[in-house]
C-alpha atoms as a PDB file:
ATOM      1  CA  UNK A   1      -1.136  27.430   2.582  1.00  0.00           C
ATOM      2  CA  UNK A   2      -3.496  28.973   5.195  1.00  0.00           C
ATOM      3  CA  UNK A   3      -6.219  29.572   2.462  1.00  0.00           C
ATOM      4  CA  UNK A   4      -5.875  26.208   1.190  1.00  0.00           C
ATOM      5  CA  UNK A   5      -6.129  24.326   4.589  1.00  0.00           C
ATOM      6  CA  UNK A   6      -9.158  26.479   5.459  1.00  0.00           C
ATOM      7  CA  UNK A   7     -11.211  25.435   2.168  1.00  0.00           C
ATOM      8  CA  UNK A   8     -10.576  22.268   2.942  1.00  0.00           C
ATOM      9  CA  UNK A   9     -11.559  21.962   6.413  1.00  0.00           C
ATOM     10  CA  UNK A  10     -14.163  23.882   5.611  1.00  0.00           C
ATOM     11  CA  UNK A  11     -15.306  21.537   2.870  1.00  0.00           C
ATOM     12  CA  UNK A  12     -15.148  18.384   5.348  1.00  0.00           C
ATOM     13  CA  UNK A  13     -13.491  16.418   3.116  1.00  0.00           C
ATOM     14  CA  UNK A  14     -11.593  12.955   3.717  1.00  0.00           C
ATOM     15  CA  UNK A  15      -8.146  12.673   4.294  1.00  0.00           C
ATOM     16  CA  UNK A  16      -6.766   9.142   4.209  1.00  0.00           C
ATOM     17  CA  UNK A  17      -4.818   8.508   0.976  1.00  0.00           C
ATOM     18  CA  UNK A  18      -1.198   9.345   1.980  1.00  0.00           C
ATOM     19  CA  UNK A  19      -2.194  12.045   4.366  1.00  0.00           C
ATOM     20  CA  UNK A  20      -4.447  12.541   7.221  1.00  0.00           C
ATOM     21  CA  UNK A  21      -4.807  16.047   7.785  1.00  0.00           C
ATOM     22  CA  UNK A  22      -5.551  19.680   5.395  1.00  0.00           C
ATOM     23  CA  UNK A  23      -1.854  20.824   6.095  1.00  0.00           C
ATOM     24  CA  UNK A  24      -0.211  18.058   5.113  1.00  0.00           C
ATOM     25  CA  UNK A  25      -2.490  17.387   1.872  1.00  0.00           C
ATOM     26  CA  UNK A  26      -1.445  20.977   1.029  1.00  0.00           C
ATOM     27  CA  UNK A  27       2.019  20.719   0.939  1.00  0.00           C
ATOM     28  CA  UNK A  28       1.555  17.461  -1.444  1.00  0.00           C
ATOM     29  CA  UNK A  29      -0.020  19.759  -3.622  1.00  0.00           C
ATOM     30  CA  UNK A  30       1.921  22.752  -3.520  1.00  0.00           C
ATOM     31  CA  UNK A  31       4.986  20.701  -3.816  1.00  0.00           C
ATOM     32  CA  UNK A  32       3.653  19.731  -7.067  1.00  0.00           C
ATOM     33  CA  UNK A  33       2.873  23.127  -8.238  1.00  0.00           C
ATOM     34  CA  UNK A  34       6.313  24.907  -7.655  1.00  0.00           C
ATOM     35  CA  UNK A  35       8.680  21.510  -7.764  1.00  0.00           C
ATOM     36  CA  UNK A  36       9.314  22.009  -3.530  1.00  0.00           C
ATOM     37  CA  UNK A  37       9.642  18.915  -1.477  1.00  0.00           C
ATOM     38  CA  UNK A  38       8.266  19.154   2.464  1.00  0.00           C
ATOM     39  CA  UNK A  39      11.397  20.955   3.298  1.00  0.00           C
ATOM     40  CA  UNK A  40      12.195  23.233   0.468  1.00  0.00           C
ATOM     41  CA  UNK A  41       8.429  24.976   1.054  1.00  0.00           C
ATOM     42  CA  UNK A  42       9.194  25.322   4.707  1.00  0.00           C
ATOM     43  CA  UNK A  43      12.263  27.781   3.461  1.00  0.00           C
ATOM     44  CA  UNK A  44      10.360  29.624   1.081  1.00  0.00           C
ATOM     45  CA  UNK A  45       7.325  30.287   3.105  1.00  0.00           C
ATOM     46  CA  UNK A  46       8.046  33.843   2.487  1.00  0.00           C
ATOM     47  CA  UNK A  47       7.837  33.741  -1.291  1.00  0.00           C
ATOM     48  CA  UNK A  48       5.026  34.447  -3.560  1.00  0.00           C
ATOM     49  CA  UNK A  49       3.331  32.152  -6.036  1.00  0.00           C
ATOM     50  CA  UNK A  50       3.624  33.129  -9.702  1.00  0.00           C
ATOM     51  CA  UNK A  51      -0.165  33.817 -11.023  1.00  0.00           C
ATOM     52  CA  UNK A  52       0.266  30.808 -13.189  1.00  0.00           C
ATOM     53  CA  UNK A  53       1.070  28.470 -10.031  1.00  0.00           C
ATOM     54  CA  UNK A  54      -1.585  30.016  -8.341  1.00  0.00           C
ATOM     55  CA  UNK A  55      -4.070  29.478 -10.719  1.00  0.00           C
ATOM     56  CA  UNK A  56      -2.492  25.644 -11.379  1.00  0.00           C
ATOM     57  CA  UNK A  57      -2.671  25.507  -7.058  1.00  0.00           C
ATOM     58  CA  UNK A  58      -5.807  27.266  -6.585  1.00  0.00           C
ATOM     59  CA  UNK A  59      -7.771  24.667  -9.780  1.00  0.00           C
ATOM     60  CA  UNK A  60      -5.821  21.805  -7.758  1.00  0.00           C
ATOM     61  CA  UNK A  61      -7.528  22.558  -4.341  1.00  0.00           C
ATOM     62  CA  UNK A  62     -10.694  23.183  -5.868  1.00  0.00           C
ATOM     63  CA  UNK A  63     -11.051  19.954  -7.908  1.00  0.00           C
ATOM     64  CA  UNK A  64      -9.792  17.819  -4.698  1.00  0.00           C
ATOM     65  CA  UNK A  65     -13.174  19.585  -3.151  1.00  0.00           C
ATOM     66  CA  UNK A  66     -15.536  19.590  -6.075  1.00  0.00           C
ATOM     67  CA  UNK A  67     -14.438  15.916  -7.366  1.00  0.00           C
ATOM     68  CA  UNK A  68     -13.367  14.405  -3.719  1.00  0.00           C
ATOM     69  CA  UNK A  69     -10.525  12.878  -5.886  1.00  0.00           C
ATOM     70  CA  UNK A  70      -7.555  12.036  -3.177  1.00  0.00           C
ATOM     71  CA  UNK A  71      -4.423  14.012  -3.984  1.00  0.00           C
ATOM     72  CA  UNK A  72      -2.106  11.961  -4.946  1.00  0.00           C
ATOM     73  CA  UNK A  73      -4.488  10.795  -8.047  1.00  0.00           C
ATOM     74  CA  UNK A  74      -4.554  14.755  -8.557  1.00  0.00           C
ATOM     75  CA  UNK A  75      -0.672  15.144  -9.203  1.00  0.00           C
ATOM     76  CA  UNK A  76      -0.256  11.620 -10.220  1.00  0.00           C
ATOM     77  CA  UNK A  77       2.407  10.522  -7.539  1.00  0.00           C
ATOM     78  CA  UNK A  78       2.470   9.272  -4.288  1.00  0.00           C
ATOM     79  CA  UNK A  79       5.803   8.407  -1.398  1.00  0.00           C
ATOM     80  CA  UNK A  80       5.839   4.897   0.493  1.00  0.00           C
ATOM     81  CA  UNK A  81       8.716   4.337   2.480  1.00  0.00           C
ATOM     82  CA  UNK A  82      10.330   7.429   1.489  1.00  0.00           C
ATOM     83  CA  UNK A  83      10.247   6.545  -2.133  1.00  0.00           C
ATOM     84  CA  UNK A  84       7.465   8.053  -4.945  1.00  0.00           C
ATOM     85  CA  UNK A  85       5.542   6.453  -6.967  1.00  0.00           C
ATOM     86  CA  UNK A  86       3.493   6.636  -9.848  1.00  0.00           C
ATOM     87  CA  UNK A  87      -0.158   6.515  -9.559  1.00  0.00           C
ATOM     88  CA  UNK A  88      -3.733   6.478 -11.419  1.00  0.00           C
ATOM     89  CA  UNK A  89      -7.169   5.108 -10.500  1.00  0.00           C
ATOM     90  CA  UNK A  90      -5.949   1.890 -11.694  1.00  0.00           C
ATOM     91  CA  UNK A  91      -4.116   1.813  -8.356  1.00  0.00           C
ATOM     92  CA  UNK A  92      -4.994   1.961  -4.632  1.00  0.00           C
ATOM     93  CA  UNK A  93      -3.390   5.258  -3.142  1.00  0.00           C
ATOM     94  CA  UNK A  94       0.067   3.346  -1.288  1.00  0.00           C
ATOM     95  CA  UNK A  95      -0.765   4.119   2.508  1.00  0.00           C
ATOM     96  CA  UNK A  96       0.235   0.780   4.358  1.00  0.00           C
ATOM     97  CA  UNK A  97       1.954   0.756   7.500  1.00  0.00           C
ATOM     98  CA  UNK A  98       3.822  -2.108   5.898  1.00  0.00           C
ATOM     99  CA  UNK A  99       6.234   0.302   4.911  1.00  0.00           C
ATOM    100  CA  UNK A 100       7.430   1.130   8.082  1.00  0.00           C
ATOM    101  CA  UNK A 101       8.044  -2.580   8.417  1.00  0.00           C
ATOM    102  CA  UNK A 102       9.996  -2.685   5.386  1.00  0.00           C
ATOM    103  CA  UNK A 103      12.106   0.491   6.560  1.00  0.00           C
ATOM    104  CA  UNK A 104      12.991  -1.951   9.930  1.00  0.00           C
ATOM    105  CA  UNK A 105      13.850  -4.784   7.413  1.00  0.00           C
ATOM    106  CA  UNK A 106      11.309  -6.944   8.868  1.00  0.00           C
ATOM    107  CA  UNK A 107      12.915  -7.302  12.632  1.00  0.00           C
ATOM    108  CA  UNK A 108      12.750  -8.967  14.649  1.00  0.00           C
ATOM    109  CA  UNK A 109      11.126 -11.714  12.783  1.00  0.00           C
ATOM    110  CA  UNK A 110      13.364 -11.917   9.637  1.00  0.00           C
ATOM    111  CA  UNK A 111      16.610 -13.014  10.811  1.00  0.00           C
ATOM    112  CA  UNK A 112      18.531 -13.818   7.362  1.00  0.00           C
ATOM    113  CA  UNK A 113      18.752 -12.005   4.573  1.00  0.00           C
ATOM    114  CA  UNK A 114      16.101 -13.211   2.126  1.00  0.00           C
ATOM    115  CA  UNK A 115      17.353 -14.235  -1.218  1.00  0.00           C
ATOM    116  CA  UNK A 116      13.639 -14.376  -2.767  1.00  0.00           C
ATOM    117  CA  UNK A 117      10.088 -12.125  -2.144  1.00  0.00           C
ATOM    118  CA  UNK A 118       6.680 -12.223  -2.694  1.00  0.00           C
ATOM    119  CA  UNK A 119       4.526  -9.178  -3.144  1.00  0.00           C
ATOM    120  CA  UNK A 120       1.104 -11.020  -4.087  1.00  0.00           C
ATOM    121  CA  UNK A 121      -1.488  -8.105  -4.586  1.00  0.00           C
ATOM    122  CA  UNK A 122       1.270  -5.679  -5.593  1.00  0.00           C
ATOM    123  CA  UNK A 123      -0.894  -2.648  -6.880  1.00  0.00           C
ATOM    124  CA  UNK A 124       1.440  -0.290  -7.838  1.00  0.00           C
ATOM    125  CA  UNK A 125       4.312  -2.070  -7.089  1.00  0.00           C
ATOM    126  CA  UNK A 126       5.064  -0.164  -3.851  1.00  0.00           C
ATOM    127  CA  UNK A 127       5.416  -2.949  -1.619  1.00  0.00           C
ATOM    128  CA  UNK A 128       7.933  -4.995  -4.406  1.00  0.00           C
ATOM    129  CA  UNK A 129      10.693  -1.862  -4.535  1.00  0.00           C
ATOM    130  CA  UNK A 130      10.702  -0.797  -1.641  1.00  0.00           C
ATOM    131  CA  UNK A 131      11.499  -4.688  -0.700  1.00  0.00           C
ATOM    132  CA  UNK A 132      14.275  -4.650  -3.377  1.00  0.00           C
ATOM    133  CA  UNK A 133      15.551  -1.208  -2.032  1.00  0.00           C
ATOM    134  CA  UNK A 134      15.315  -2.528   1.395  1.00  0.00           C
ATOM    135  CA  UNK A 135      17.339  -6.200   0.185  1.00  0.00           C
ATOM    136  CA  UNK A 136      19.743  -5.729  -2.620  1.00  0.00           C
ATOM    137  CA  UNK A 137      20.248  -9.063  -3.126  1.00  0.00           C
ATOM    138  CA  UNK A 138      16.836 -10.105  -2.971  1.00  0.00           C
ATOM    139  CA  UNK A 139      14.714 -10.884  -6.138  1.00  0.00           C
ATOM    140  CA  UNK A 140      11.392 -10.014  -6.280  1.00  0.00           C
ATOM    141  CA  UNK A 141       8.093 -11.311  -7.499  1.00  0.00           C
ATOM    142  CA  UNK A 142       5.119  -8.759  -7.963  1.00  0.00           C
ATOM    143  CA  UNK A 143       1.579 -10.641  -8.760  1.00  0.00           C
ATOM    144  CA  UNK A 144      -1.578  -9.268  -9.307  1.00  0.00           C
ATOM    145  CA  UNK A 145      -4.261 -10.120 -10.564  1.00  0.00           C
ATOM    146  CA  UNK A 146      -5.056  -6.856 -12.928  1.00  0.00           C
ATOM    147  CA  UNK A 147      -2.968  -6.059 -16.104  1.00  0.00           C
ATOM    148  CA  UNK A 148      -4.302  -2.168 -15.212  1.00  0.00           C
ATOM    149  CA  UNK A 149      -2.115  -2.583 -11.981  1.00  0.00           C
ATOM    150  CA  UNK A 150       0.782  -4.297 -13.377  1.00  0.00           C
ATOM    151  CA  UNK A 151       1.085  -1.674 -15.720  1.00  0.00           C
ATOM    152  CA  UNK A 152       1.420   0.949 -13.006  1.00  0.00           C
ATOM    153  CA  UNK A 153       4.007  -1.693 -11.858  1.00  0.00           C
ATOM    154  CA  UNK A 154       5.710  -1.964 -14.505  1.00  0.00           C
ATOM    155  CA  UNK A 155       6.062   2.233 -14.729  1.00  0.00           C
ATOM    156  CA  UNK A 156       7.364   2.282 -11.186  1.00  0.00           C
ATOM    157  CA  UNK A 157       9.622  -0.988 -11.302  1.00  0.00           C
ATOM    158  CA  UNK A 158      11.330   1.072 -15.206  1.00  0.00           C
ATOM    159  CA  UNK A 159      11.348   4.658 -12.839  1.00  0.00           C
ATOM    160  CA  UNK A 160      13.373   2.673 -10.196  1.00  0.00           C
ATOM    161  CA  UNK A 161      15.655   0.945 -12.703  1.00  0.00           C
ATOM    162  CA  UNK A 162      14.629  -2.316 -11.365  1.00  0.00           C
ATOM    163  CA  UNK A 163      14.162  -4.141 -14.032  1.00  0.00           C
ATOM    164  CA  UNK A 164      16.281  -6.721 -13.261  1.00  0.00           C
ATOM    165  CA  UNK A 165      15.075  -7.558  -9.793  1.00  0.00           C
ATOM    166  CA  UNK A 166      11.637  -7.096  -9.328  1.00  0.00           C
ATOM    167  CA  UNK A 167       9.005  -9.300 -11.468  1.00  0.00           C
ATOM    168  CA  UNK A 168       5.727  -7.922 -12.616  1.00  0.00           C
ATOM    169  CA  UNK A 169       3.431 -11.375 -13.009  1.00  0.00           C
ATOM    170  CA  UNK A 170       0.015 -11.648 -14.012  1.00  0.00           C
ATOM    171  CA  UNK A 171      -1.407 -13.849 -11.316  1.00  0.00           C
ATOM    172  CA  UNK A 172      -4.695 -15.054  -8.986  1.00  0.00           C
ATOM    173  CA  UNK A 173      -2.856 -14.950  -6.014  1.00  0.00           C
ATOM    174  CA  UNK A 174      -0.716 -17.727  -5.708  1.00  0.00           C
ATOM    175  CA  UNK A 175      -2.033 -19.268  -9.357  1.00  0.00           C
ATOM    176  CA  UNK A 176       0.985 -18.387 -11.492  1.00  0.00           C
ATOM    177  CA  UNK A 177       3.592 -19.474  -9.574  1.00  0.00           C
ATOM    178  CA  UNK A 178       3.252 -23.484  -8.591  1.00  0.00           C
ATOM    179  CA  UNK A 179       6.265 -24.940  -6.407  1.00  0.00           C
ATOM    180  CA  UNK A 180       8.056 -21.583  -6.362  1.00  0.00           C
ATOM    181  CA  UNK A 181       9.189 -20.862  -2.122  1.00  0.00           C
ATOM    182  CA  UNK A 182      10.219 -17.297  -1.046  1.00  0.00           C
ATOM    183  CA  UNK A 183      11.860 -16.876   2.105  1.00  0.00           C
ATOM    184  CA  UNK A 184       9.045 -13.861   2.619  1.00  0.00           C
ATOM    185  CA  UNK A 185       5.387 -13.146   1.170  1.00  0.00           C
ATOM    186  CA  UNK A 186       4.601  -9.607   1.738  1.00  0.00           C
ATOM    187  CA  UNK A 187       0.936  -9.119   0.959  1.00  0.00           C
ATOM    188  CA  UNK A 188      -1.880  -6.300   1.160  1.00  0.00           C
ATOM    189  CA  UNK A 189      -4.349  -8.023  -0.454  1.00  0.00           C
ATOM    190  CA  UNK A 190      -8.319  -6.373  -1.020  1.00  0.00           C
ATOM    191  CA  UNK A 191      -9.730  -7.192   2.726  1.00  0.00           C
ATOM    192  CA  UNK A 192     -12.337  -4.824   3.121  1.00  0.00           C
ATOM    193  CA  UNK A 193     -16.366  -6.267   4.190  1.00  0.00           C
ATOM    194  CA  UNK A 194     -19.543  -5.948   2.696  1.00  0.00           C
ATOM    195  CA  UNK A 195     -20.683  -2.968   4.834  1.00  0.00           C
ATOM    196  CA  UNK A 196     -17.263  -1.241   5.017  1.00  0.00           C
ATOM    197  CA  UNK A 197     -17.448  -0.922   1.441  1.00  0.00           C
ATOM    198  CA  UNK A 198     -21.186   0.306   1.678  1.00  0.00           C
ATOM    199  CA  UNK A 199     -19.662   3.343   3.782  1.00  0.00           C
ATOM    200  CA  UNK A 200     -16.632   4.161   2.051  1.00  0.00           C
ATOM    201  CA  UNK A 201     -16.312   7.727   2.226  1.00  0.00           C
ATOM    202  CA  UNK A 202     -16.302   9.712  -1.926  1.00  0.00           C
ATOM    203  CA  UNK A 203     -12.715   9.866  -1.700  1.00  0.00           C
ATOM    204  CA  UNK A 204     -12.365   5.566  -1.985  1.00  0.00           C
ATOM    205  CA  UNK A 205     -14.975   5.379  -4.879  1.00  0.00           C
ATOM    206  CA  UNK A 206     -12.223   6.460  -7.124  1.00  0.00           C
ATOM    207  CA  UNK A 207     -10.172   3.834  -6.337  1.00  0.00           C
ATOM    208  CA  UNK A 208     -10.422   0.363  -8.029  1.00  0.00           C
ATOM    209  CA  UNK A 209     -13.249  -2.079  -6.358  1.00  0.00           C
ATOM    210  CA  UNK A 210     -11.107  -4.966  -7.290  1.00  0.00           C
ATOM    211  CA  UNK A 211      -8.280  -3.538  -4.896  1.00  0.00           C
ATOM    212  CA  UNK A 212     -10.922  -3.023  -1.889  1.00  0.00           C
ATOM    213  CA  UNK A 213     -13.777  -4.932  -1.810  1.00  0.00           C
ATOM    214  CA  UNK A 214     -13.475  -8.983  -0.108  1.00  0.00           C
ATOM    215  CA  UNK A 215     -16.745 -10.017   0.361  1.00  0.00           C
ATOM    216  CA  UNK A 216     -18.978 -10.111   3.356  1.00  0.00           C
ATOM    217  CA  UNK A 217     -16.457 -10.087   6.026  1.00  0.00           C
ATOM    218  CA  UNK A 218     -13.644  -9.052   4.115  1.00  0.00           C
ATOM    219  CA  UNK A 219     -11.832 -12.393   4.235  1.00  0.00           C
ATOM    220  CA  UNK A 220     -12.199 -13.946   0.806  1.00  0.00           C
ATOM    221  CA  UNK A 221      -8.870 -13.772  -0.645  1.00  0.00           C
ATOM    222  CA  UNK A 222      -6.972 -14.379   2.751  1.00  0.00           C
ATOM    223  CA  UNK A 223      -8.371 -17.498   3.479  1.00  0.00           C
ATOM    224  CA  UNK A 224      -6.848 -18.847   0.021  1.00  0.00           C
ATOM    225  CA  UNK A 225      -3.397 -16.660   1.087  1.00  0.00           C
ATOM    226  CA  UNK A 226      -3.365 -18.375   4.778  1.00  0.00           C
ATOM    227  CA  UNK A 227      -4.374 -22.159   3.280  1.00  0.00           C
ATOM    228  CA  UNK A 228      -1.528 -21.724   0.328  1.00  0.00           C
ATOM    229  CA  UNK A 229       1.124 -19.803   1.985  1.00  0.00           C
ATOM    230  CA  UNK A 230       2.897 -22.992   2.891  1.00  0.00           C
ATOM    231  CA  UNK A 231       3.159 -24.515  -0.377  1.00  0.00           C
ATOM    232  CA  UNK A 232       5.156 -21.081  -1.304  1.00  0.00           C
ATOM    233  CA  UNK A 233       7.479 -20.315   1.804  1.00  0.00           C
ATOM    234  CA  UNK A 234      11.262 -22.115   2.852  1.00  0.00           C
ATOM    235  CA  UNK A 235      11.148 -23.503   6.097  1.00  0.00           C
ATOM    236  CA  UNK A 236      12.699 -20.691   7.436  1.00  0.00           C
ATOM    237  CA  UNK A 237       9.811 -18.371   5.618  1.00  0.00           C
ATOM    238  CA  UNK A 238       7.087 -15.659   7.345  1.00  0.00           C
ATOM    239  CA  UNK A 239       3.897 -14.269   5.730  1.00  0.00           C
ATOM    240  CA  UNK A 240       3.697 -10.630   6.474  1.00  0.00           C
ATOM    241  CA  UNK A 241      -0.482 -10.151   5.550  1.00  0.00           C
ATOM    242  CA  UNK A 242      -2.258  -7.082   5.782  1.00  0.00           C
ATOM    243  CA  UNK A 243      -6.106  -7.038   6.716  1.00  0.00           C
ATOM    244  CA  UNK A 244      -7.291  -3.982   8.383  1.00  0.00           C
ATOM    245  CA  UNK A 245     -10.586  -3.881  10.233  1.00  0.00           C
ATOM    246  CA  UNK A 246     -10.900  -7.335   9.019  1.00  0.00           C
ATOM    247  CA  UNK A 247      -8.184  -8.268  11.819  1.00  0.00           C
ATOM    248  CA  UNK A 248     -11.604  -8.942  13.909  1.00  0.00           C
ATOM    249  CA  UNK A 249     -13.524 -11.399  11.879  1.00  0.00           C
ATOM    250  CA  UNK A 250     -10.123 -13.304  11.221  1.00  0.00           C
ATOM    251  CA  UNK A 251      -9.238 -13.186  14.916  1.00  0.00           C
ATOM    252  CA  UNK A 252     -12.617 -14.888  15.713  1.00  0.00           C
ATOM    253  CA  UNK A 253     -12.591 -17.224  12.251  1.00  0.00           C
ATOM    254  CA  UNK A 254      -9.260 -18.999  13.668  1.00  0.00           C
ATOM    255  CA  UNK A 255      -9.474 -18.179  17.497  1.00  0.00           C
ATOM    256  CA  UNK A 256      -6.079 -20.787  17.901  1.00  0.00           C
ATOM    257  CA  UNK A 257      -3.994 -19.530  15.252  1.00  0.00           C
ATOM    258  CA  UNK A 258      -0.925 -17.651  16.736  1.00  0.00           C
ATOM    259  CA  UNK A 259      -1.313 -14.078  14.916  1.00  0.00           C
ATOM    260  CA  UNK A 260       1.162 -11.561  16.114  1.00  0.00           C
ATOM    261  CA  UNK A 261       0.135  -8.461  15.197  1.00  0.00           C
ATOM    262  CA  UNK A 262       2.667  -6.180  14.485  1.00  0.00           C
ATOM    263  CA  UNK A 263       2.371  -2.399  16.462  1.00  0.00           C
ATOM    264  CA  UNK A 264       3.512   0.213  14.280  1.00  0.00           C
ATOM    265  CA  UNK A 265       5.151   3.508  15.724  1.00  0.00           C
ATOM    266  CA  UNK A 266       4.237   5.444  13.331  1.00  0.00           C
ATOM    267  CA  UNK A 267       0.140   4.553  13.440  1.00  0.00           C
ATOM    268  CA  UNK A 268      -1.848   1.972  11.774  1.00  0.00           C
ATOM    269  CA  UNK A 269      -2.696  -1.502  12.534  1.00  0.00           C
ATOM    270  CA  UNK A 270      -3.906  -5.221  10.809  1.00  0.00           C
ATOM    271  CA  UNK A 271      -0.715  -6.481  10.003  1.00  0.00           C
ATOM    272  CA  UNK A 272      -0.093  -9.810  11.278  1.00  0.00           C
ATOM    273  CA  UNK A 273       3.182 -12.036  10.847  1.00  0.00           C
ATOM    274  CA  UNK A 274       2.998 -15.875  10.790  1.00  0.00           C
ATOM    275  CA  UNK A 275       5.934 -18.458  10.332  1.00  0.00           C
ATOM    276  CA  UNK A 276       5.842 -20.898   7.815  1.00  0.00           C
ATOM    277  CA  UNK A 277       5.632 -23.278  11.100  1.00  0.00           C
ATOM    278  CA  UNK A 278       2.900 -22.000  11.984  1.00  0.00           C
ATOM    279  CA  UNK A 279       0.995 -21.845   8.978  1.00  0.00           C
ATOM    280  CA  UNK A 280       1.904 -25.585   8.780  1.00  0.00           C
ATOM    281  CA  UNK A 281       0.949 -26.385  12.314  1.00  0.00           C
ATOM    282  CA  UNK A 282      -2.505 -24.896  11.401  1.00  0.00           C
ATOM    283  CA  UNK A 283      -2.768 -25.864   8.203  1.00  0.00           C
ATOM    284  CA  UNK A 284      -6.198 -27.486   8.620  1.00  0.00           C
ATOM    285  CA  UNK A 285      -8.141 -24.681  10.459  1.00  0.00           C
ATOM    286  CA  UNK A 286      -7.365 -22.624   7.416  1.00  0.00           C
END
């Protein structure tokens, strides 16, 4: 552990993907090598690697330097909301802070237990189970817009045994699914700008460009999710919308438009939550 977290501080590489720091990036990857969760390695910090999990640790560490791949591509799984997934480069990393949301079942805004959910941009399907998880009763859509992505989907949705609740769909946004309503759309949609994208540190360029990139100010596909959201929410509905550093350009796009941004306890930020009210109210600024 203390040889690993040196190389990679010394290396100056990015953390981001899942973890923000050499320490914790280790553990993800020793985990891996000996089959130890977080906890499990903290008991056996005493204990010595075999030479063949060294070798498998010490090749790990070194391609994560030489390759700036994140980890979690590296071993091939990643943990939102306490739950792992499966994960490739035909998936963004799952990092949101919508998860901690989803752990909070949406309060205070969602008062009733939703009977129906929308995941539009669903990646990996991260967003869709842990939703499911989170509402038992709930059905769930997943849409995106690449059959690379809904394969990962489908992969995660089979390793969950959730077959029968959550929905992979092939979809441009909102295209596939005319005059269905969901009590809640859940999205992280691609939202990053033009010269965000230009700066992207290594680690990102391994990570699909459809996933990321939304145009000069990062706001192409959330304009169409704001504009449509009514046609696909009950009255008693809320879009939960993810936008990241784009949070700015929106704010000053639609200066009157009641976006409550959501403060997270656990770090991160550009989540805003909007009623189906709302979204009606302001239909025509969006």
């Amino acid at each position: 552990m203390r040889w690993s977290v040196s190389t990679m501080q010394a290396a100056d590489i990015y953390f981001g993907h899942g973890t923000d720091n050499a320490y914790s990036e280790a553990q993800l990857l020793l985990g891996h090598v000996t089959q130890l969760n977080f906890s499990q390695l903290d008991q056996f910090q005493s204990a010595r690697l075999q030479d063949s999990e060294w070798q498998h640790f010490t090749k790990l560490v070194q391609q994560r330097i030489d390759e700036r791949k994140p980890a979690a591509y590296l071993i091939g799984q990643a943990w939102f909301a306490g739950l792992p997934f499966v994960v490739d480069e035909r998936v963004l990393v799952p990092r949101s802070p919508i998860a901690e949301l989803i752990e909070q079942r949406f309060s205070p805004w969602l008062t009733d237990e939703p009977t129906r959910i929308l995941d539009l941009c669903t990646g990996s399907g991260c967003i869709a189970i842990a939703c499911a998880y989170a509402f038992e009763e709930a059905e769930v859509d997943a849409l995106d817009l690449s059959l690379d992505a809904l394969a990962v989907a489908e992969q995660n949705i089979a390793m969950h045994d959730l077959e029968h609740r959550v929905i992979p769909i092939q979809s441009n946004l909102y295209d596939a699914i005319p005059k269905q309503r969901y009590d809640l759309i859940v999205t992280n949609p691609p939202y990053v700008d033009a010269e965000d994208m230009a700066d992207l540190p290594d680690e990102f360029h391994h990570e699909p460009e459809l996933g990321l990139a939304a145009g000069d100010d990062g706001l192409d596909l959330v304009r169409t999710i704001l504009r449509e959201a009514p046609d696909h929410l009950t009255e008693n509905g809320w879009l939960v919308c993810e936008v990241g550093n784009s949070m700015v350009a929106l704010a000053q796009e639609f200066p009157e438009a009641p976006f409550e941004w959501v403060r997270f306890e656990h770090g991160g930020d550009g989540v805003f939550v909007l009623s189906y009210q709302d979204l009606i109210k302001y239909h025509q600024q969006f």
